[in-house]
C-alpha atoms as a PDB file:
ATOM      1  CA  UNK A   1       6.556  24.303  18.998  1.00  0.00           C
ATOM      2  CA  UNK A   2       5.316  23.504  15.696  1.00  0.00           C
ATOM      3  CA  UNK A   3       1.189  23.318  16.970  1.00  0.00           C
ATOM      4  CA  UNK A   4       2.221  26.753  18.351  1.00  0.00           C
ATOM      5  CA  UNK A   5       3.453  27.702  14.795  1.00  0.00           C
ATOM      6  CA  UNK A   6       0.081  26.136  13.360  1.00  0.00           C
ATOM      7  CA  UNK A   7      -2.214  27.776  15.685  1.00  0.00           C
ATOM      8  CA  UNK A   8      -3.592  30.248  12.801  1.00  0.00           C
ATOM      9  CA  UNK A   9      -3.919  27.925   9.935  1.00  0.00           C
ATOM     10  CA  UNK A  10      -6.926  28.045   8.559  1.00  0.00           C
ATOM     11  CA  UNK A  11      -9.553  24.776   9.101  1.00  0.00           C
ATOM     12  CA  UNK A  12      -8.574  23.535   5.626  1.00  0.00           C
ATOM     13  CA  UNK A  13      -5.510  22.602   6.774  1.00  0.00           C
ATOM     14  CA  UNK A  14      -7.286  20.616   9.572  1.00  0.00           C
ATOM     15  CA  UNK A  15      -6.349  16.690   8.782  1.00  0.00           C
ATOM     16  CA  UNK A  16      -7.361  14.983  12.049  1.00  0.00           C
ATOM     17  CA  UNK A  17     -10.217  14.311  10.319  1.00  0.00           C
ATOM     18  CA  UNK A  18      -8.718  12.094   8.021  1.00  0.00           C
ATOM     19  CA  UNK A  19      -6.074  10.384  10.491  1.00  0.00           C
ATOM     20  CA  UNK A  20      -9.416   9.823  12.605  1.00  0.00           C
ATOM     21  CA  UNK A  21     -10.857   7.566  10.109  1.00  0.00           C
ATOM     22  CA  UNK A  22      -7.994   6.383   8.506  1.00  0.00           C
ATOM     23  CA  UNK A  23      -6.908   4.915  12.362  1.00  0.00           C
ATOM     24  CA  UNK A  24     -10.853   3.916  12.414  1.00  0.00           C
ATOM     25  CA  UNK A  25     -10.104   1.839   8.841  1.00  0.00           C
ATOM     26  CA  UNK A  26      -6.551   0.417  10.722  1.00  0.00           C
ATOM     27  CA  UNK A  27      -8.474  -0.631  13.882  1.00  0.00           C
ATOM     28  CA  UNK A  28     -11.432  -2.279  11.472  1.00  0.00           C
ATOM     29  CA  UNK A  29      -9.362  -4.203   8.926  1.00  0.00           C
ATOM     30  CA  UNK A  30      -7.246  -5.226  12.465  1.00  0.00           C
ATOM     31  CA  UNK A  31     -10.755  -6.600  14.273  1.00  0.00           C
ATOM     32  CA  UNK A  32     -11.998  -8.518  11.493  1.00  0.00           C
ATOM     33  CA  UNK A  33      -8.881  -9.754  10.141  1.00  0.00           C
ATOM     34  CA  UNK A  34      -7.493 -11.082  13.888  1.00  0.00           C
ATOM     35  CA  UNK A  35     -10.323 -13.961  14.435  1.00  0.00           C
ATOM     36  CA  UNK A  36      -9.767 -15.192  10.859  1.00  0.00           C
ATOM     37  CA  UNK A  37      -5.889 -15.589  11.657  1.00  0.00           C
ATOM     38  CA  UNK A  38      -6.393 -17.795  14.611  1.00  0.00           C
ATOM     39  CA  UNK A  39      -8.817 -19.797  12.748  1.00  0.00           C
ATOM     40  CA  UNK A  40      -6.990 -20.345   9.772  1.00  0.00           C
ATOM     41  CA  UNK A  41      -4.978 -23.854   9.830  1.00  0.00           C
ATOM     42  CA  UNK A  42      -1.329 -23.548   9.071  1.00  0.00           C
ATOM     43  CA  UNK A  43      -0.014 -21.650   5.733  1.00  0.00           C
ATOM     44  CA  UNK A  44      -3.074 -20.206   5.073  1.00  0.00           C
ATOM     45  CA  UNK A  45      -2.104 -17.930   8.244  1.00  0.00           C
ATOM     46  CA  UNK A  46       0.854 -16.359   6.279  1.00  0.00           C
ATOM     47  CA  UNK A  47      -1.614 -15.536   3.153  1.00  0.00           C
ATOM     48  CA  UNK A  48      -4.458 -13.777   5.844  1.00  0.00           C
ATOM     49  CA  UNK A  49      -1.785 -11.800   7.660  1.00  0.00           C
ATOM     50  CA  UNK A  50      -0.446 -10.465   4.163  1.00  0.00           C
ATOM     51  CA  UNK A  51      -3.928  -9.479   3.176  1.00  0.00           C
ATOM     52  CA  UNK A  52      -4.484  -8.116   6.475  1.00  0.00           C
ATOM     53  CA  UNK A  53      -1.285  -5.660   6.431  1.00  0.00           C
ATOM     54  CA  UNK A  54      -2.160  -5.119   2.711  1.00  0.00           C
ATOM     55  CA  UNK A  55      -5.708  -3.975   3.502  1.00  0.00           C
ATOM     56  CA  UNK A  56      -4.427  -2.036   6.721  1.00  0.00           C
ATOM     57  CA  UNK A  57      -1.865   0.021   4.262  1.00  0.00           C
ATOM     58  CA  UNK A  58      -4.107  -0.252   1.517  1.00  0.00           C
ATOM     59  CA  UNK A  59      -7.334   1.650   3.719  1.00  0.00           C
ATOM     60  CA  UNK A  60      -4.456   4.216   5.520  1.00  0.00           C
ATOM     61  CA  UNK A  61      -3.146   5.365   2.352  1.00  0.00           C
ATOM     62  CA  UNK A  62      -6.757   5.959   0.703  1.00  0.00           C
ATOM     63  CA  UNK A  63      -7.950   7.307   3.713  1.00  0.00           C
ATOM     64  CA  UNK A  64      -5.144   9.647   3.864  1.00  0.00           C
ATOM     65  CA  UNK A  65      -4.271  10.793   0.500  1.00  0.00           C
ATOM     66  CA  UNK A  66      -7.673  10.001  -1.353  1.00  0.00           C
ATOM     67  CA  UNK A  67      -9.441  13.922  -0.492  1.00  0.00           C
ATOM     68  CA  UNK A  68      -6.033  15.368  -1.973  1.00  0.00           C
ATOM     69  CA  UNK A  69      -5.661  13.351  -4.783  1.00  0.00           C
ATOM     70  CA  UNK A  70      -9.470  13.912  -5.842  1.00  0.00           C
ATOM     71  CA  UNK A  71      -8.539  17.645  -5.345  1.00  0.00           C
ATOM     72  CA  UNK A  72      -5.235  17.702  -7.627  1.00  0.00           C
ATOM     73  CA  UNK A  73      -6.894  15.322 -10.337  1.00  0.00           C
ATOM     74  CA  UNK A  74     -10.874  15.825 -10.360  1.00  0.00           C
ATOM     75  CA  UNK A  75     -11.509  19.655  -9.153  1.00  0.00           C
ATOM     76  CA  UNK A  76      -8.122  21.668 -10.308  1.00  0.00           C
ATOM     77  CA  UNK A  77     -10.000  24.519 -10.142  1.00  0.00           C
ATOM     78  CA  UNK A  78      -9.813  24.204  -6.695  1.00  0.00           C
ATOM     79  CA  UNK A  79      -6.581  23.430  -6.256  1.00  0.00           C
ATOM     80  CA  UNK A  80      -5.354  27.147  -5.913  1.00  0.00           C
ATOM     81  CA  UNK A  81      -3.904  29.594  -3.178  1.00  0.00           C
ATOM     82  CA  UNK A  82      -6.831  31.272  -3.083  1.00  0.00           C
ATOM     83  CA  UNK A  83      -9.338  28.406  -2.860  1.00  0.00           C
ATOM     84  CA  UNK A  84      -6.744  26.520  -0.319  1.00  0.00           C
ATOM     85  CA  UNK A  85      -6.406  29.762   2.687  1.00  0.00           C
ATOM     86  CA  UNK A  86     -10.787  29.680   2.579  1.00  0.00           C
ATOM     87  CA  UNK A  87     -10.928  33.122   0.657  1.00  0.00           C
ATOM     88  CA  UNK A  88     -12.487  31.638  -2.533  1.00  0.00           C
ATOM     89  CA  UNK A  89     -15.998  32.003  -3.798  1.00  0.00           C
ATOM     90  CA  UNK A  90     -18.646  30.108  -1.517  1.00  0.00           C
ATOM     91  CA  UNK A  91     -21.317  28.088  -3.763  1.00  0.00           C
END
């Protein structure tokens, strides 16, 4: 019901973009950080699967949030109704 409801949203409301690559970053981090965890000898293990569920977060969260929070904090003249529903100025 609720793609229904979202049918007409404009394409700046469009995120599978961004859950594309952030699930391309989760899938990466996994693949490279999976051969190191069988190789590494005993506690060492527990330290590479911490940094590999940090880096996973770490990449979904940046991936994720990263294009709003550059919006909100670097281009606030952006960041308005107008500029959000695609009726602002093209340059």
């Amino acid at each position: 019901m609720l793609a229904f409801l979202a049918r007409n949203l404009p394409d700046n409301f469009n995120e599978a973009k961004l859950i594309t690559f952030s699930m391309l970053i989760f899938c990466a981090v996994w693949a490279a950080f999976v051969p190191a965890y069988v190789n590494s000898p005993g506690k060492y293990a527990d330290a590479v699967e911490i940094f590999a569920i940090l880096a996973s977060s770490f990449g979904l969260l940046v991936a994720l949030f990263g294009p709003k929070c550059y919006i909100i904090l670097l281009r606030p003249e952006k960041n308005t109704k107008k500029e959000i529903m695609g009726r602002g100025t093209m340059k």
